[in-house]
Protein backbone atom coordinates (compact mmCIF):
# COMPACT_ATOMS: atom_id res chain seq x y z
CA UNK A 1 40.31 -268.30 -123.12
CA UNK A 2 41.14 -265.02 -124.28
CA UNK A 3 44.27 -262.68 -123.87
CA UNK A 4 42.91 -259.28 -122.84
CA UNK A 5 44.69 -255.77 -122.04
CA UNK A 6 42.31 -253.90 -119.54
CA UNK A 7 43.05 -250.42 -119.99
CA UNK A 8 41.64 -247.83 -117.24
CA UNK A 9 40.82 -244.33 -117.37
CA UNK A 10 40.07 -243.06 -113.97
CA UNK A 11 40.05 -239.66 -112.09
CA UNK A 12 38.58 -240.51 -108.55
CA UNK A 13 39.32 -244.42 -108.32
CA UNK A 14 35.58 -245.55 -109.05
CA UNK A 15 36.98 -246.86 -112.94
CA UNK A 16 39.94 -248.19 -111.11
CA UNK A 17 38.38 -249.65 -108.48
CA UNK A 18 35.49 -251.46 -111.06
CA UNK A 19 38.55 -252.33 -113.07
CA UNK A 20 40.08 -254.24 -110.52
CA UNK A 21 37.31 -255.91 -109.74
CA UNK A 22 36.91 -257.13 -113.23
CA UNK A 23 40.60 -258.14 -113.40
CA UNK A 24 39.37 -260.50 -110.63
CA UNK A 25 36.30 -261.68 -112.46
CA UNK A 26 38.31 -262.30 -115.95
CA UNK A 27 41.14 -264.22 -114.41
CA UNK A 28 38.52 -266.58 -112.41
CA UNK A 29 37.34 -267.07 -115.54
CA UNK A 30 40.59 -268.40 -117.19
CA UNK A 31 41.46 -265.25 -118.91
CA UNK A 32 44.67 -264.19 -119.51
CA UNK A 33 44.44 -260.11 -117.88
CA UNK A 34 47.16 -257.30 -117.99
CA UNK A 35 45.97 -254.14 -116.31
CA UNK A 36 46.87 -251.05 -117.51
CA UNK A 37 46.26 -247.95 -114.66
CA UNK A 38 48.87 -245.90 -116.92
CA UNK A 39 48.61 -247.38 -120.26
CA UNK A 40 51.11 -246.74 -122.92
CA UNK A 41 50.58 -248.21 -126.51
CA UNK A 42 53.99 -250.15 -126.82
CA UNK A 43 52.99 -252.14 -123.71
CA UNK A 44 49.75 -253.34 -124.87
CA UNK A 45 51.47 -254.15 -128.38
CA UNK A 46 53.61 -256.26 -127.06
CA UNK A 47 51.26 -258.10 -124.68
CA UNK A 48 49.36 -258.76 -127.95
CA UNK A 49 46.07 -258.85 -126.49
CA UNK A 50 42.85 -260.47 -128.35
CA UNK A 51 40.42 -257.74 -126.61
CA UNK A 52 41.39 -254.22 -125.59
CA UNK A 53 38.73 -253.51 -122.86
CA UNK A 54 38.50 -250.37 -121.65
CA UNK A 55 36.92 -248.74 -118.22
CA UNK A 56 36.90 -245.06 -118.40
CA UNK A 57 35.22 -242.49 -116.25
CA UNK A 58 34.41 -238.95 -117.45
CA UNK A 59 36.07 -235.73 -116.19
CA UNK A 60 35.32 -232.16 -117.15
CA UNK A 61 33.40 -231.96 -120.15
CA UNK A 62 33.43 -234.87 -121.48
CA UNK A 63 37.05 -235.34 -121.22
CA UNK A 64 39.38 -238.21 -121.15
CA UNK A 65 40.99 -238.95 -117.71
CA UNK A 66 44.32 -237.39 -117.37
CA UNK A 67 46.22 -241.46 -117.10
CA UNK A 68 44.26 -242.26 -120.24
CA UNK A 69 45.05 -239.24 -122.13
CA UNK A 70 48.54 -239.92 -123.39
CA UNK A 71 47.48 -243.52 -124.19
CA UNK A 72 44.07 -242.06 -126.23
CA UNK A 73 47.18 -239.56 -128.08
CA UNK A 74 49.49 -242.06 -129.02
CA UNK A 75 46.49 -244.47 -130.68
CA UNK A 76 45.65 -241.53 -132.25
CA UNK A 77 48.52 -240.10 -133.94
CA UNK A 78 50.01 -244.05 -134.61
CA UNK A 79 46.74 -245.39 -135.60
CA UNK A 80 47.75 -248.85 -134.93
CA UNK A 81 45.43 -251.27 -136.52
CA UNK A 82 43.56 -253.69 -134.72
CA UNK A 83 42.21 -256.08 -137.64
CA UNK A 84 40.45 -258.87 -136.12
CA UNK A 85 41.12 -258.08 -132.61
CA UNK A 86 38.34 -256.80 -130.35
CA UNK A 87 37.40 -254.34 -127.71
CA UNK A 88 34.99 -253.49 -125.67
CA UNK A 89 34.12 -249.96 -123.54
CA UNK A 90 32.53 -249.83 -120.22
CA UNK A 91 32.03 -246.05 -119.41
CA UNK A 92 31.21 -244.35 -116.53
CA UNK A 93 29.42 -241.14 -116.36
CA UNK A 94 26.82 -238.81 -115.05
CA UNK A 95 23.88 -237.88 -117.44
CA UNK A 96 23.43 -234.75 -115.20
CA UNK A 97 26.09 -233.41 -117.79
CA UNK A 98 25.10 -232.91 -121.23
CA UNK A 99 28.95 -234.64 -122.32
CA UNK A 100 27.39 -237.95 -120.49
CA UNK A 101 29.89 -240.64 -121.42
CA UNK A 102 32.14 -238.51 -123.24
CA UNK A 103 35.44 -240.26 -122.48
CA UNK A 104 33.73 -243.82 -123.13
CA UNK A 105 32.49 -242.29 -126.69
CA UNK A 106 36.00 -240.71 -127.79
CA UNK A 107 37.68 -244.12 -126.86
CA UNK A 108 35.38 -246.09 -128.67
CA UNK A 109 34.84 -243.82 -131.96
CA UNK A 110 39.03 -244.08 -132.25
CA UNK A 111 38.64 -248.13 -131.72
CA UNK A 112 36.36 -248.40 -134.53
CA UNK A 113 38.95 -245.57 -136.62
CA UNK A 114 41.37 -248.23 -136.27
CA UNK A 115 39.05 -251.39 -137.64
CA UNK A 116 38.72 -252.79 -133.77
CA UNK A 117 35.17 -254.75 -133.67
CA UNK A 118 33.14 -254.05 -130.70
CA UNK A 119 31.91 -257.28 -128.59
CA UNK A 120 29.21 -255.26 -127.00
CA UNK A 121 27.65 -252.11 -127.72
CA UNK A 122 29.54 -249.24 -125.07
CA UNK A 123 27.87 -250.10 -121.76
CA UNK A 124 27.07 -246.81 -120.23
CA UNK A 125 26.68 -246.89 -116.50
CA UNK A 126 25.20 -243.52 -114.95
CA UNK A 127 26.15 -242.24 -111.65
CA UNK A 128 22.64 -240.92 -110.68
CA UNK A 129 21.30 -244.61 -110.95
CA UNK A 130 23.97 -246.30 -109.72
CA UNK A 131 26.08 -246.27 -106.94
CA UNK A 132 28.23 -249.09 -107.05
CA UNK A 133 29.16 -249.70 -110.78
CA UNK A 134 30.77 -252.41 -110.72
CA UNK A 135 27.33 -254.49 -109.81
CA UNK A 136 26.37 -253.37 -113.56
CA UNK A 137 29.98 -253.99 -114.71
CA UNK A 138 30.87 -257.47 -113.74
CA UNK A 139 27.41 -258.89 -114.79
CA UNK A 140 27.96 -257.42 -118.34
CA UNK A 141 31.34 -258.72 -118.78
CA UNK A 142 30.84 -262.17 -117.46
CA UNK A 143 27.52 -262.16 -119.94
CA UNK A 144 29.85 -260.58 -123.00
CA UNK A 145 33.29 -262.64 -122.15
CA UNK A 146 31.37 -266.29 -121.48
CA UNK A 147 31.81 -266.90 -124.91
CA UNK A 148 35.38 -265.79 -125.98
């Protein structure tokens, strides 16, 4: 079973709330889980997690949560590398807004900058379809993580 840091990015509790019901999933599983609902880098270093997965939600124009932003910073300006290790994105957006996903995309872009290899293609789950994400969420992880 794998060792995995779930880091959240959320500005009304619907990425927190699909978070924590993927923290259940994960451990049922036999995963090892930390969750992060104000991430800093050092933290998840030291956990030493085999998959970083993150669960973001949009705000503004495409921006990055405010709890996720210094966490998004500090990976940015350490650049940490994560050589062999994993992640995976599950973002949560509204393509009513032309920046659909735009927090999901900048985290994942920067996890690829620092030689991360994705699981799963970003899974993009869209507000005006669906109105309880974590329905699309915890199908796609369990699908994704049976293997690891």
């Amino acid at each position: 079973m794998a060792k995995i840091a779930l880091i959240v990015g959320s500005v009304y509790g619907g990425a927190q709330y699909v978070a924590e019901q993927a923290q259940a999933l994960l451990t049922g599983m036999g995963h090892e889980l930390m969750l992060y609902e104000e991430p800093v880098l050092d933290d998840v270093l030291t956990f030493g997690p085999q998959l970083w997965l993150v669960i973001t939600s949009t705000t503004g124009q495409g921006d990055i949560p405010d709890n996720l932003l210094p966490f998004y910073l500090d990976v940015k300006n350490r650049f940490p590398l994560l050589t062999g290790k994993q992640f995976a994105v599950i973002a949560l957006g509204d393509s009513s807004y032309e920046t659909f996903c735009g927090a999901g995309e900048q985290l994942r872009e920067l996890l690829l900058e620092i030689q991360g290899t994705e699981l799963a293609p970003m899974l993009r789950i869209d507000a005006c379809e669906t109105l309880e994400p974590e329905n699309v969420a915890l199908p796609w992880l369990e699908q994704q993580l049976r293997e690891i």
